[in-house]
Protein backbone atom coordinates (compact mmCIF):
# COMPACT_ATOMS: atom_id res chain seq x y z
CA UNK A 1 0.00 0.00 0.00
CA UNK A 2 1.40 3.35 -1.17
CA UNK A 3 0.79 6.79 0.52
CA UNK A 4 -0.20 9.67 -1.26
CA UNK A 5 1.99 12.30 0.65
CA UNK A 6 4.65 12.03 2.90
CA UNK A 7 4.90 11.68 6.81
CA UNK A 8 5.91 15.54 6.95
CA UNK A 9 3.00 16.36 5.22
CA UNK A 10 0.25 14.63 7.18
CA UNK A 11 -1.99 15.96 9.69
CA UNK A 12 -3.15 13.19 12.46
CA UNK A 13 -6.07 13.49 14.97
CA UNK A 14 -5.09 12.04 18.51
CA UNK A 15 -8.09 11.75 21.12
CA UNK A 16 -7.35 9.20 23.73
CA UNK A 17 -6.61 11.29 26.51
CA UNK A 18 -3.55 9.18 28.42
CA UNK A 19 -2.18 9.04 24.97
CA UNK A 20 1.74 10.13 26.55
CA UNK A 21 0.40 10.72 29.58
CA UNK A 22 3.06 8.45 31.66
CA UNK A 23 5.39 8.73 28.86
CA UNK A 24 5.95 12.49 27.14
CA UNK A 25 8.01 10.72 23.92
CA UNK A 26 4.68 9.45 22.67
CA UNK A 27 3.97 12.47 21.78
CA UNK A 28 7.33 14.01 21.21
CA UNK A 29 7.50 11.67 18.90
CA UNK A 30 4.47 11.53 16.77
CA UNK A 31 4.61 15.62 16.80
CA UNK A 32 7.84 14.92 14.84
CA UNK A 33 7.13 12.58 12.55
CA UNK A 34 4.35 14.39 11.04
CA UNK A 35 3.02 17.93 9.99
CA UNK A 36 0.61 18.66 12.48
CA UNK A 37 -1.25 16.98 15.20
CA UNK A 38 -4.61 17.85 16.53
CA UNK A 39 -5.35 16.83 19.93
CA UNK A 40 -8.80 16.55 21.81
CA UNK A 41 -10.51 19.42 22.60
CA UNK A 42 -12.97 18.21 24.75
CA UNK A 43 -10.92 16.01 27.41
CA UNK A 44 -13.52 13.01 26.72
CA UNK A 45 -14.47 10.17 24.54
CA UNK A 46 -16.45 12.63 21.65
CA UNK A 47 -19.16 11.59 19.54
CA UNK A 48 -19.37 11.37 16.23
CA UNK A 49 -21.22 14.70 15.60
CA UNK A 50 -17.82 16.16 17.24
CA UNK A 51 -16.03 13.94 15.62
CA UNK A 52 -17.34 15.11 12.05
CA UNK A 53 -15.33 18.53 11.63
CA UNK A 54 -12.20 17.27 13.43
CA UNK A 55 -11.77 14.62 10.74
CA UNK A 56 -11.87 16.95 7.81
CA UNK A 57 -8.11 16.85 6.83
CA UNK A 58 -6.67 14.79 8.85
CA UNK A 59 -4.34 11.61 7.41
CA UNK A 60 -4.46 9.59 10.09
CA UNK A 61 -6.56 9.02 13.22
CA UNK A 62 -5.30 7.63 16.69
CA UNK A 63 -8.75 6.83 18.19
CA UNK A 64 -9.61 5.82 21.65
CA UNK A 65 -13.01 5.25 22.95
CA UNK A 66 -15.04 7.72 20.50
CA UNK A 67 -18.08 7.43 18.48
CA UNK A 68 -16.84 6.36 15.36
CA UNK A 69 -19.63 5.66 13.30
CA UNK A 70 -20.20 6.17 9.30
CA UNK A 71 -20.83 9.72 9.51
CA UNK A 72 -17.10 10.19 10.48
CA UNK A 73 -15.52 7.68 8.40
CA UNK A 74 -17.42 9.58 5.50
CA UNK A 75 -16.26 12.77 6.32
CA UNK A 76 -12.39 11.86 6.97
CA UNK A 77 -11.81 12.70 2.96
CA UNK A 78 -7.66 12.12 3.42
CA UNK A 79 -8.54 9.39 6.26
CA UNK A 80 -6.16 6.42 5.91
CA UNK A 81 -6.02 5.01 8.88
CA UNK A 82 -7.92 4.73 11.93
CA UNK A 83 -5.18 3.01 14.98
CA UNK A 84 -7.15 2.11 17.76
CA UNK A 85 -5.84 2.73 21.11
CA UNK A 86 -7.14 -0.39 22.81
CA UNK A 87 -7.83 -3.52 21.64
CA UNK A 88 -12.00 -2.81 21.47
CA UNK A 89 -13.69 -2.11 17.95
CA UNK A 90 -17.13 -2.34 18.83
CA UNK A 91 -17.33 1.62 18.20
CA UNK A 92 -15.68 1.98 15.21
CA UNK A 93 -17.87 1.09 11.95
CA UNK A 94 -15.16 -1.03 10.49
CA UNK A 95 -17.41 -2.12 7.43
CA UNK A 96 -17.62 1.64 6.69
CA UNK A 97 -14.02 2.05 7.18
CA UNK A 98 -13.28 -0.95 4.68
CA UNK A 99 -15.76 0.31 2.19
CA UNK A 100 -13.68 3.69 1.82
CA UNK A 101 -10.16 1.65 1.49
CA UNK A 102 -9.48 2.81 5.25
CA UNK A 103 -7.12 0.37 7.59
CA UNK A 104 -8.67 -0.38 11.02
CA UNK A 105 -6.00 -1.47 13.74
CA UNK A 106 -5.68 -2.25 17.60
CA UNK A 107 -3.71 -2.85 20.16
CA UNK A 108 -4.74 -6.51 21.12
CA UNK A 109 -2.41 -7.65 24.54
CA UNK A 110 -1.30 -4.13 25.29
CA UNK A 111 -3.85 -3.78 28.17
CA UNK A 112 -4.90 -7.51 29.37
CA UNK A 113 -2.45 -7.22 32.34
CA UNK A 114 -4.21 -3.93 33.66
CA UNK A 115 -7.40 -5.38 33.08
CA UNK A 116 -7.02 -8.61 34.74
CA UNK A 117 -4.96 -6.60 37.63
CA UNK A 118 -7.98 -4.59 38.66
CA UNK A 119 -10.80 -7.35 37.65
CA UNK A 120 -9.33 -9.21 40.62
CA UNK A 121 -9.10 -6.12 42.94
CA UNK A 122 -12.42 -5.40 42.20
CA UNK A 123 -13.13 -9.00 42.95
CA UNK A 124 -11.29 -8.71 46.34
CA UNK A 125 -13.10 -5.74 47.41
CA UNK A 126 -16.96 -7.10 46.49
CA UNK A 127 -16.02 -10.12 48.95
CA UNK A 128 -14.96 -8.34 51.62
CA UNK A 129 -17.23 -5.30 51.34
CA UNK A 130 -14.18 -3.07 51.55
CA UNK A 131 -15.74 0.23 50.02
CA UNK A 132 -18.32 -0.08 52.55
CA UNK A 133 -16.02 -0.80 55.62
CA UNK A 134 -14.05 2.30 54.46
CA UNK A 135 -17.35 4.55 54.33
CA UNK A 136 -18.41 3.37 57.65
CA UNK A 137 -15.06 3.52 59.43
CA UNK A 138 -14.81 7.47 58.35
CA UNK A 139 -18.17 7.91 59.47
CA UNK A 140 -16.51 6.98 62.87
CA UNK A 141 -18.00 3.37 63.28
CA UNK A 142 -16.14 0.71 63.66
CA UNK A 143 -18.86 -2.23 62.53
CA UNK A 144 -17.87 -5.82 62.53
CA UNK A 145 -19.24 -8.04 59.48
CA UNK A 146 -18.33 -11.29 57.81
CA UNK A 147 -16.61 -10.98 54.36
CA UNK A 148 -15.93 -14.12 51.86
CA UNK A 149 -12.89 -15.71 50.83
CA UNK A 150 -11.90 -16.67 47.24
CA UNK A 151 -10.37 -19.93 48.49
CA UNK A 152 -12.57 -22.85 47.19
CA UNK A 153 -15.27 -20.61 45.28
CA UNK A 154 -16.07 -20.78 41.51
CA UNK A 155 -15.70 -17.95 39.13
CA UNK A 156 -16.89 -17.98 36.39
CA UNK A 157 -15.23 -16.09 32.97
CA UNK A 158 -17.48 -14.93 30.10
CA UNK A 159 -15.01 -14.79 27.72
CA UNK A 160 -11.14 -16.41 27.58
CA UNK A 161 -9.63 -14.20 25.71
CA UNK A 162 -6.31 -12.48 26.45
CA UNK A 163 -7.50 -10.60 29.47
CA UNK A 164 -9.79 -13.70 30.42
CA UNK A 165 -6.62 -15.64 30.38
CA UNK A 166 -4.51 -13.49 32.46
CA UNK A 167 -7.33 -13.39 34.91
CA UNK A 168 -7.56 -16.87 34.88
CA UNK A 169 -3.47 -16.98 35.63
CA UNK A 170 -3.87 -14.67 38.73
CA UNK A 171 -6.89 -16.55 40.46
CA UNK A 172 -4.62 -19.69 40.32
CA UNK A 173 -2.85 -18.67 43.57
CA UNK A 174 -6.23 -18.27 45.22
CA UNK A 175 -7.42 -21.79 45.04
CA UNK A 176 -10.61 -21.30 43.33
CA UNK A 177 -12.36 -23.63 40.53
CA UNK A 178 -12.50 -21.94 37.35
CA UNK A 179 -14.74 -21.90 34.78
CA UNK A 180 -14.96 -20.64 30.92
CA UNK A 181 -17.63 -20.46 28.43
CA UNK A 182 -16.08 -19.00 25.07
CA UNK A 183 -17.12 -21.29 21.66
CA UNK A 184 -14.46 -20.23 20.13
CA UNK A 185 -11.57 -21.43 22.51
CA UNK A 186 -11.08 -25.08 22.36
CA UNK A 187 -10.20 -27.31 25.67
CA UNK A 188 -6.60 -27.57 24.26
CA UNK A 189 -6.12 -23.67 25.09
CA UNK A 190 -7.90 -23.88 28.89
CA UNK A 191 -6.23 -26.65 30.18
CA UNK A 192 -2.80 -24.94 30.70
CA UNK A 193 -4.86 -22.05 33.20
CA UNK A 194 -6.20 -25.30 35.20
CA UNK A 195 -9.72 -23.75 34.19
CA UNK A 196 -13.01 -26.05 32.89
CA UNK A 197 -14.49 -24.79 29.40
CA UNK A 198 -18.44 -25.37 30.10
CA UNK A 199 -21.25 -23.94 28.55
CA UNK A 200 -23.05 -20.62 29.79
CA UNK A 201 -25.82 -22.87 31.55
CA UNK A 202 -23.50 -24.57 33.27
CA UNK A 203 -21.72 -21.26 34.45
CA UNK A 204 -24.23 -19.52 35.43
CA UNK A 205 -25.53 -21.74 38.48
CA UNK A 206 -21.90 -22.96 39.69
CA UNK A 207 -20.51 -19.75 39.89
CA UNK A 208 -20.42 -17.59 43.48
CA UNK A 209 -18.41 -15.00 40.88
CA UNK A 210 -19.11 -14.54 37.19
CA UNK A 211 -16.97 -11.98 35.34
CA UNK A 212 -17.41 -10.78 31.95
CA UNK A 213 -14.33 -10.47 29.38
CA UNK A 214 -16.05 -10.83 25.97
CA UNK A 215 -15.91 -7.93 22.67
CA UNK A 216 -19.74 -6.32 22.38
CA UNK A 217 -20.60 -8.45 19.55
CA UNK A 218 -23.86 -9.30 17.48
CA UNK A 219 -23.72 -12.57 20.17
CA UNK A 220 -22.49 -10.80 23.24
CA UNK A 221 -24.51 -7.58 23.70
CA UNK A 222 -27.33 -8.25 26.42
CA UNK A 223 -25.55 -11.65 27.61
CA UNK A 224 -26.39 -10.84 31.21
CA UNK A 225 -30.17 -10.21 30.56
CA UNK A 226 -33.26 -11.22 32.94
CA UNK A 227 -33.18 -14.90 32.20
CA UNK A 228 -29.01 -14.97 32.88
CA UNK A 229 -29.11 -13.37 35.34
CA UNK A 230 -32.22 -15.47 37.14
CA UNK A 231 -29.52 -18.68 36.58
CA UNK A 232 -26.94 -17.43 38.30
CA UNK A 233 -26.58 -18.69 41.85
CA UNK A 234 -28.22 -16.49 44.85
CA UNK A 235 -25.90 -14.50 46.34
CA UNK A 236 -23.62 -14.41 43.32
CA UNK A 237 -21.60 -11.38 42.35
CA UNK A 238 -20.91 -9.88 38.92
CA UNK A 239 -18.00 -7.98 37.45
CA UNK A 240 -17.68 -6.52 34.35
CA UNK A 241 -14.31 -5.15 33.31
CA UNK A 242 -15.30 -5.39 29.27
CA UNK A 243 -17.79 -3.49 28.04
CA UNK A 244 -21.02 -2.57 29.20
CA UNK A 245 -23.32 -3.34 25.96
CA UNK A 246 -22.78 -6.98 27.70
CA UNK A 247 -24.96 -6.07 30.10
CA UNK A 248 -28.61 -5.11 30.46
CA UNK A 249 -28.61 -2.66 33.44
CA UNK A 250 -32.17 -2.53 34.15
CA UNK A 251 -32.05 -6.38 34.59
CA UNK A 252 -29.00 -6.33 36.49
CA UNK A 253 -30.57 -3.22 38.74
CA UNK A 254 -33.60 -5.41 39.43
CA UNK A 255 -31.05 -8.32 40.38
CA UNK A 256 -29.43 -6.37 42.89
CA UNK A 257 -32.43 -4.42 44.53
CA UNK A 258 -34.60 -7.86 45.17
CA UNK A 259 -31.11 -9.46 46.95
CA UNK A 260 -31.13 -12.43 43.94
CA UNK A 261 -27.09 -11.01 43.30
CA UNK A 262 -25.27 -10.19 46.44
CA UNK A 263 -23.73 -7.27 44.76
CA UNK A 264 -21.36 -6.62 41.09
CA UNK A 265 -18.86 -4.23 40.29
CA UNK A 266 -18.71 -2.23 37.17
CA UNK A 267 -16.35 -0.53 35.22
CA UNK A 268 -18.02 0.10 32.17
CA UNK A 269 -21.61 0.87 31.27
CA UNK A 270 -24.34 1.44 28.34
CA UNK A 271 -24.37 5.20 28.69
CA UNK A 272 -20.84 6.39 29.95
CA UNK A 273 -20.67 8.23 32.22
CA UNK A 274 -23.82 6.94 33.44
CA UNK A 275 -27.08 9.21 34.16
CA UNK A 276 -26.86 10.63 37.04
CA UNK A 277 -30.41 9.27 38.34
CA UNK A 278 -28.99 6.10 37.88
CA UNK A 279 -30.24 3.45 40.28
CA UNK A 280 -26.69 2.29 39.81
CA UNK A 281 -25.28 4.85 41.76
CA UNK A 282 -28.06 5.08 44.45
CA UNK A 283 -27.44 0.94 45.36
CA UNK A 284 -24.96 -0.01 48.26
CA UNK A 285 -23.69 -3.62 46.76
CA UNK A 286 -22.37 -2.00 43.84
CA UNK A 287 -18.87 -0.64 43.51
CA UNK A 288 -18.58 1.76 40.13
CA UNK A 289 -15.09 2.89 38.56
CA UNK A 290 -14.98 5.28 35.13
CA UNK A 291 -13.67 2.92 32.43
CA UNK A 292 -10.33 2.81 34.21
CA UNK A 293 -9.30 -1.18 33.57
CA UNK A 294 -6.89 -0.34 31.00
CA UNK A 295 -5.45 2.86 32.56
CA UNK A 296 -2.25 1.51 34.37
CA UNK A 297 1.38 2.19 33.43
CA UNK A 298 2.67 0.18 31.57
CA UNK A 299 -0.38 -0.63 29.27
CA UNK A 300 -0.96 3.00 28.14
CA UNK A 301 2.58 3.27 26.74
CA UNK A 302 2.22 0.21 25.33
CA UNK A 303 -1.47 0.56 23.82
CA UNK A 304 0.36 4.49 22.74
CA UNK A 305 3.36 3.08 21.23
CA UNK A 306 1.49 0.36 19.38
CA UNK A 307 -1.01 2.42 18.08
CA UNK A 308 1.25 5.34 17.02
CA UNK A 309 3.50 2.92 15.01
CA UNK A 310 0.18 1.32 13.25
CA UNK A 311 -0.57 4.72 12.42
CA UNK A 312 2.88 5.99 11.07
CA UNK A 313 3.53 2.92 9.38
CA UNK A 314 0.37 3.12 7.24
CA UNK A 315 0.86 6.87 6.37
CA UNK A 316 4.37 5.76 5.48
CA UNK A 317 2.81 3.26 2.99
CA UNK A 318 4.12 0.34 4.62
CA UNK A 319 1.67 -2.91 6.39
CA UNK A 320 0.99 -2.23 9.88
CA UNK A 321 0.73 -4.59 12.34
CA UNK A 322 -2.42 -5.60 13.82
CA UNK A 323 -4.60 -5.12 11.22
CA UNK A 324 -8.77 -5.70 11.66
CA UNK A 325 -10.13 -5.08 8.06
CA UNK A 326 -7.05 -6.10 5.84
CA UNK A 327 -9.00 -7.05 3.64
CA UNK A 328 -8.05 -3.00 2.45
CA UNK A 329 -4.37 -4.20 1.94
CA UNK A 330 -5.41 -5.87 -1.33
CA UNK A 331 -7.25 -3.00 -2.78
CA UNK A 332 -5.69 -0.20 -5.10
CA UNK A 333 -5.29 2.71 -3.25
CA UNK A 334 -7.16 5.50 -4.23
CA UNK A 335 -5.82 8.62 -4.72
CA UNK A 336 -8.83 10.48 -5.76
CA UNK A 337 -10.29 10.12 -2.34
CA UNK A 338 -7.28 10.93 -0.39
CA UNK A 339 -6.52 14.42 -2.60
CA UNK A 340 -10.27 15.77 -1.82
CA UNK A 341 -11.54 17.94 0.19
């Protein structure tokens, strides 16, 4: 794939906001390589609508969490590649993308670590109630209560992917039974984690802890619905660390409020951030962080330094790694549509 211009005269939109946060040569670097660089206005995952006029001239596109639907890839004239920051893709209309010759790429393993990392604190902290004991002990109380220990419980992964699998390698030190439902892992890849690959029926009712690590797909959105959620065992807890399309949130309200789930702790939700007269954050068993999984360290300069050299590569001309649509490799590039305006 050829590039109609080069690197000095490209223009790139950047909008993940810990894109060099922890490490200033991100963008030292990617300010060098290239003409211009337009960073986000806004300080937040934007919409498409904002998204529209930002894409005008721009070459390349470092995306994080952002709306990007059809609308954007239509108006990104020069757009010629869109470098995820994450490994997600659920928001960006890659069919759209492919249709105008555009490469899609991630960052798949830069984050799992992070993920799993707080997945199991947030684990640690449902069992023991520890945001509540906190409240209560700054209130001046000093309450005694019974927490529950990991050690011979079942948990229960919704996806073994590469977070569900670092998860999986974490929870081995706490002597629980693990279980998997993914139908597209094979036993082969489960048996090295010491983790059972059931079905979701069987899941459901063994586990005291079901966590969710699946992509929103056309088969994942609404997994935990009403009827899920009614098989999982009483007194269960749920944590989702993936995305929150997986869940239905009025179901998972009604869970909580009637005592059926003992509590669940979220990290991502439908509407982000959530409404503010969200039952959500009005119930006591739930323990609510702002899409933070991914934000450690190490995995933002990795998921930076991946997606910046996706993004330079393909405005260089070259393959990048990584690559979601490549079926776009194999078509002629078009020059026409990169030259307008």
């Amino acid at each position: 794939m050829t590039g109609p211009r080069s690197l000095k005269e490209c223009r790139v939109l950047c909008t993940p906001m810990t894109f060099g946060k922890r490490d200033p040569s991100l963008k030292a670097t990617l300010e060098a390589a290239v003409r211009e660089v337009i960073y986000n206005p806004f300080g937040r995952p934007l919409k498409a609508a904002e998204l529209c006029s930002l894409v005008t001239d721009v070459d390349g596109f470092i995306a994080g969490i952002d709306e990007v639907d059809a609308t954007v890839i239509g108006a990104g004239s020069r757009l010629r590649i869109i470098a995820r920051y994450g490994v997600g893709i659920d928001r960006v209309d890659v069919g759209a993308a492919t249709t105008h010759g555009i490469l899609v790429t991630n960052t798949p393993g830069a984050n799992s670590a992070a993920v799993a990392e707080l997945t199991i604190a947030l684990m640690l902290a449902l069992a023991r109630d520890l945001i509540a004991a906190t409240e209560a002990v700054r209130r001046g109380d000093w309450p005694t209560w019974d927490g529950i220990g990991l050690r011979g419980k079942t948990i229960g992964l919704i996806g073994f992917g590469s977070v569900g699998r670092e998860v999986a390698r974490r929870l081995k030190g706490f002597g629980c039974r693990l279980l998997a439902f993914d139908p597209f892992v094979g036993p082969e890849v489960v048996q090295e984690y010491g983790v059972s690959l059931v079905t979701l029926d069987e899941l459901l009712p063994q586990s005291d802890f079901v966590s969710l690590h699946a992509p929103a797909t056309e088969s994942t959105i609404g997994i935990i619905n009403q009827a899920t959620l009614e098989r999982m065992k009483t007194g269960a807890f749920l944590i989702n660390t993936a995305r929150g399309e997986l869940v239905d949130e009025r179901s998972l309200i009604r869970a909580l409020e009637s005592g059926h789930l003992r509590g669940a702790a979220l990290d991502c939700f439908t509407r982000e951030p959530p409404d503010r007269d969200s039952p959500l954050l009005r119930l006591p068993n739930v323990i609510l962080t702002p899409h933070i999984a991914a934000h450690a360290d190490e995995a933002m300069n990795q998921m930076g330094w991946m997606a910046l050299e996706s993004c330079l590569a393909a405005l260089r001309g070259e393959q990048p790694l990584r690559v979601v649509n490549p079926e776009v490799l194999n078509l002629p590039c078009n020059e026409e549509r990169h030259d307008r305006s």
